[in-house]
Protein backbone atom coordinates (compact mmCIF):
# COMPACT_ATOMS: atom_id res chain seq x y z
CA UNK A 1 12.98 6.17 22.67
CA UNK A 2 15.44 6.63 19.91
CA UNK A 3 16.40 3.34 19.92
CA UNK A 4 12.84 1.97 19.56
CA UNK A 5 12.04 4.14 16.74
CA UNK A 6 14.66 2.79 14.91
CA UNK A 7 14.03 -0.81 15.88
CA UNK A 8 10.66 -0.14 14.91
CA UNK A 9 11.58 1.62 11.37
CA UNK A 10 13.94 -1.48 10.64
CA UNK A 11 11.02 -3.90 11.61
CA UNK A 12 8.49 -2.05 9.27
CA UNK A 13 10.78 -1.85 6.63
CA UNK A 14 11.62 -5.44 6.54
CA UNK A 15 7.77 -6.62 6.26
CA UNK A 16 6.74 -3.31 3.95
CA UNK A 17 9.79 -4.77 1.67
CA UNK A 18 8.47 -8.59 1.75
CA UNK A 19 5.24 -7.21 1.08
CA UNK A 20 5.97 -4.94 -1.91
CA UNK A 21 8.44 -7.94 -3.69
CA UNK A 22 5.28 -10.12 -3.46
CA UNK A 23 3.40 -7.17 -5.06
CA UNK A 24 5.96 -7.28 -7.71
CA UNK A 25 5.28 -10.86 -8.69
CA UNK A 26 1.34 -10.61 -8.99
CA UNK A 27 2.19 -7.90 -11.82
CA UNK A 28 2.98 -10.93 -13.86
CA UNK A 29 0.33 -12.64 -13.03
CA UNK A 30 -1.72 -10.13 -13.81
CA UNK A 31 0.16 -10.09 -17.09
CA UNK A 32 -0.71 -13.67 -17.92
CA UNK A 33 -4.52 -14.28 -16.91
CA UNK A 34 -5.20 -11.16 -19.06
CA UNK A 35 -2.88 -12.25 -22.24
CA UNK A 36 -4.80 -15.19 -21.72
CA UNK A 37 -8.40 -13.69 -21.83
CA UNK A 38 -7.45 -12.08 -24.74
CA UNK A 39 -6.32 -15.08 -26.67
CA UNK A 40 -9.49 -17.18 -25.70
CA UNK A 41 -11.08 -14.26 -26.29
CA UNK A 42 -10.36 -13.17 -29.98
CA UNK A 43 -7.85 -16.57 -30.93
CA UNK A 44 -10.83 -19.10 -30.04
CA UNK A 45 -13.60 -17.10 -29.76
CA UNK A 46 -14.55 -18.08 -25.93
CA UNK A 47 -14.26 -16.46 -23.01
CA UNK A 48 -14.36 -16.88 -18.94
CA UNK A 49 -15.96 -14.93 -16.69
CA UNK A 50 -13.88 -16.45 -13.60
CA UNK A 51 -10.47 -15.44 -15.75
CA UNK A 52 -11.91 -11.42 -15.92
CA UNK A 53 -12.64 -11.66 -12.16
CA UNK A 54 -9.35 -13.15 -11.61
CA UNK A 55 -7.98 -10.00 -13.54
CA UNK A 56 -9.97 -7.99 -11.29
CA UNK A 57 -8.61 -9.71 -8.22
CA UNK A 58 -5.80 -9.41 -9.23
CA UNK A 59 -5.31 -5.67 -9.95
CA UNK A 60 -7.09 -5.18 -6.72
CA UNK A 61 -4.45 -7.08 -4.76
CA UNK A 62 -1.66 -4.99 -6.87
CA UNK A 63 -3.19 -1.79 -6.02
CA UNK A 64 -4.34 -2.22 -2.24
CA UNK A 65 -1.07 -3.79 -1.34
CA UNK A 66 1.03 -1.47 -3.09
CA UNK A 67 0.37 1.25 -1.73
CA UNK A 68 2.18 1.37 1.15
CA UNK A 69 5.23 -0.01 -0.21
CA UNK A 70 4.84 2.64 -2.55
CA UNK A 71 4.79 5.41 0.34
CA UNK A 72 7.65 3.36 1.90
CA UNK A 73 9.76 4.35 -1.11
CA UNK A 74 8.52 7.73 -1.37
CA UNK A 75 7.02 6.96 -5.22
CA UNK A 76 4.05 8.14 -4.46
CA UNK A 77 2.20 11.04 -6.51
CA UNK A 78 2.92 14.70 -5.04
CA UNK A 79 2.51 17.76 -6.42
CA UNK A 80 6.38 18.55 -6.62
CA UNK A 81 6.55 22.10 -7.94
CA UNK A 82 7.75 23.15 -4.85
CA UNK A 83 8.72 20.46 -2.67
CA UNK A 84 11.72 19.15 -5.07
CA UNK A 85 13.63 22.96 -4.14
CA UNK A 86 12.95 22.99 -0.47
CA UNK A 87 15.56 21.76 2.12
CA UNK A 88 15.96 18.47 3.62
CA UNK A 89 15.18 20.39 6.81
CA UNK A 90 11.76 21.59 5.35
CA UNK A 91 10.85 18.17 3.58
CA UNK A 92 11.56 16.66 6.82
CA UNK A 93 8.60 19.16 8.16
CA UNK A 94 6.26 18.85 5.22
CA UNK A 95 6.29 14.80 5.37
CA UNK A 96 5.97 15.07 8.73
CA UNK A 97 3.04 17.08 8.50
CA UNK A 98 1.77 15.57 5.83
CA UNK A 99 1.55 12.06 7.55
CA UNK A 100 -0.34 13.66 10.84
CA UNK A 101 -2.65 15.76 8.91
CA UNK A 102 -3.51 13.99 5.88
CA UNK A 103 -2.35 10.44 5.69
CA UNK A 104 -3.47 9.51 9.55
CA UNK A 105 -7.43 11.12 9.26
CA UNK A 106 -7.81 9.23 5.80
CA UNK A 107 -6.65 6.10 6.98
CA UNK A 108 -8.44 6.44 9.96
CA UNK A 109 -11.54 6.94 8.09
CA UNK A 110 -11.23 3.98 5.53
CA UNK A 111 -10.87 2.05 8.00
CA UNK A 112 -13.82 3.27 9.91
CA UNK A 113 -16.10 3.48 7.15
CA UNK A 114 -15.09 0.13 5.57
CA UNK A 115 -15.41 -1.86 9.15
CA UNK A 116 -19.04 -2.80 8.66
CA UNK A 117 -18.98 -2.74 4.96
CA UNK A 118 -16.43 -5.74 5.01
CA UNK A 119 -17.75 -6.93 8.29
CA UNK A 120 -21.24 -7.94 6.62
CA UNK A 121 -18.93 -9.52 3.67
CA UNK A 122 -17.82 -11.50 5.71
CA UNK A 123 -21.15 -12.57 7.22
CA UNK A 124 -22.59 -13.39 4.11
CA UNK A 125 -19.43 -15.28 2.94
CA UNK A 126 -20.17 -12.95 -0.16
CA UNK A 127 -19.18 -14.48 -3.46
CA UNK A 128 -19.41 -13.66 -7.25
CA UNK A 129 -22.59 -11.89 -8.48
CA UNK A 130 -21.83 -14.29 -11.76
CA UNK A 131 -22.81 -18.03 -11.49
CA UNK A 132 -19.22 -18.77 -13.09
CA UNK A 133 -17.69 -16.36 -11.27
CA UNK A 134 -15.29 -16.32 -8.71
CA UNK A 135 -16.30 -16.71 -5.03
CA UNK A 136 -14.53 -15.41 -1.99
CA UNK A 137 -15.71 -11.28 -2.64
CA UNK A 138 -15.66 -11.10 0.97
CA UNK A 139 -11.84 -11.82 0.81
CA UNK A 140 -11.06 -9.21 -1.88
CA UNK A 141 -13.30 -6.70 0.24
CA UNK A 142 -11.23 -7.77 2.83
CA UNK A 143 -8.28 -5.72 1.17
CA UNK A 144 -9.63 -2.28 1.91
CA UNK A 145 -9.38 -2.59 5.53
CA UNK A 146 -5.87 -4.30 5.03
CA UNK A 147 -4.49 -1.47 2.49
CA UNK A 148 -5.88 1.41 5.50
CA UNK A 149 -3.94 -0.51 8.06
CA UNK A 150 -0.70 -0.75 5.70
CA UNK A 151 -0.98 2.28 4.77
CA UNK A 152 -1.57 3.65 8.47
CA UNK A 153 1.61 1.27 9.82
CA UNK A 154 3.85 3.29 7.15
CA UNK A 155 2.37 6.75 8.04
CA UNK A 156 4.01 6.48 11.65
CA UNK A 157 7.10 5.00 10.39
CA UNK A 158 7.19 8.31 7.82
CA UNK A 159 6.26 10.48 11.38
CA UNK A 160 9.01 8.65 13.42
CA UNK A 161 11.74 8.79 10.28
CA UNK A 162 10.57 12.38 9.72
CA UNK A 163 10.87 12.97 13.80
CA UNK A 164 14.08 11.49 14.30
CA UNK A 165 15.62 13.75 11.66
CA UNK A 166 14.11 16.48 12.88
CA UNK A 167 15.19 16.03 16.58
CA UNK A 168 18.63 15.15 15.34
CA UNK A 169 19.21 17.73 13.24
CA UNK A 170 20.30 15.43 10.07
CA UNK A 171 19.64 17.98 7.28
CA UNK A 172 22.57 16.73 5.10
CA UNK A 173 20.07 13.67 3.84
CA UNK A 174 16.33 13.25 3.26
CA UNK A 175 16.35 9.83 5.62
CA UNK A 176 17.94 9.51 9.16
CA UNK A 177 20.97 7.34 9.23
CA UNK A 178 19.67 4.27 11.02
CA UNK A 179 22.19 2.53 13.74
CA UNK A 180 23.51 -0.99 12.31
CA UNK A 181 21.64 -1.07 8.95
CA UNK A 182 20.44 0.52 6.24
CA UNK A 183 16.72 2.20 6.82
């Protein structure tokens, strides 16, 4: 069981990793389009709806699919009055915990509650509100239910990291030492 834990945290890793890098990159481009609507904006005095959607887009796509990667790396906000003096033995507990009590029943819900939400997107083929908008809403709706399932995919590799340390007693280090790689 061991063994496919670790496979498993490798595996996760790997893909949260590719995701996160491609994260990275729509920062710039998120950068750009919005340097640009500025410039058309106050340098020529026109503007484009479909470039402030595209802003929109993509900050959404920044956000949504950064979140796990930002879990991944343990980067994500906590309330660290506490947790920062504790042992590795008790932060091994506490994200642990944290995952099954919190993380899981949220996910869960998001993507229970956003199932029929995006479903009828979809039906629609929803697009832009704005005649020169951008189409495709459906797909950017489509993000919520993606982010949940990210997001629930990196809660069980915290419970399984946090599990194997706990079962194997490594309390020198926050992360269990992974066989043949780094974790």
């Amino acid at each position: 069981m061991d063994n496919f834990l670790q496979t498993y945290l490798k595996f996760h890793q790997l893909i949260q990793d590719k995701i996160g890098r491609f994260v990275a990159w729509s920062v710039l481009s998120l950068v750009l389009i919005t340097a640009l609507v500025v410039v058309l904006r106050y340098g020529f005095d026109t503007g484009s709806i479909a470039l402030q959607q595209a802003i929109t887009y993509n900050h959404a796509i920044l956000f949504m699919l950064g979140i796990s990667y930002t879990y991944l790396h343990d980067e994500h906000v906590r309330v660290d009055v506490f947790y920062s003096r504790y042992s590795p033995a008790r932060k091994h507990w506490i994200n642990l915990l944290g995952s099954l009590l919190f993380t899981l029943p949220v996910t869960l819900f998001i993507l229970w509650s956003s199932a029929e939400y995006v479903s009828n997107s979809w039906a629609i083929q929803e697009s832009s509100s704005e005649s020169a908008g951008i189409g495709y809403v459906y797909l950017l709706k489509t993000l919520i239910p993606l982010m949940a399932s990210l997001l629930l995919l990196q809660a069980l590799a915290i419970i399984a990291k946090n599990s194997l340390a706990i079962r194997t007693h490594q309390n020198d280090d926050e992360t269990p030492k992974i066989q043949g790689g780094k974790l």
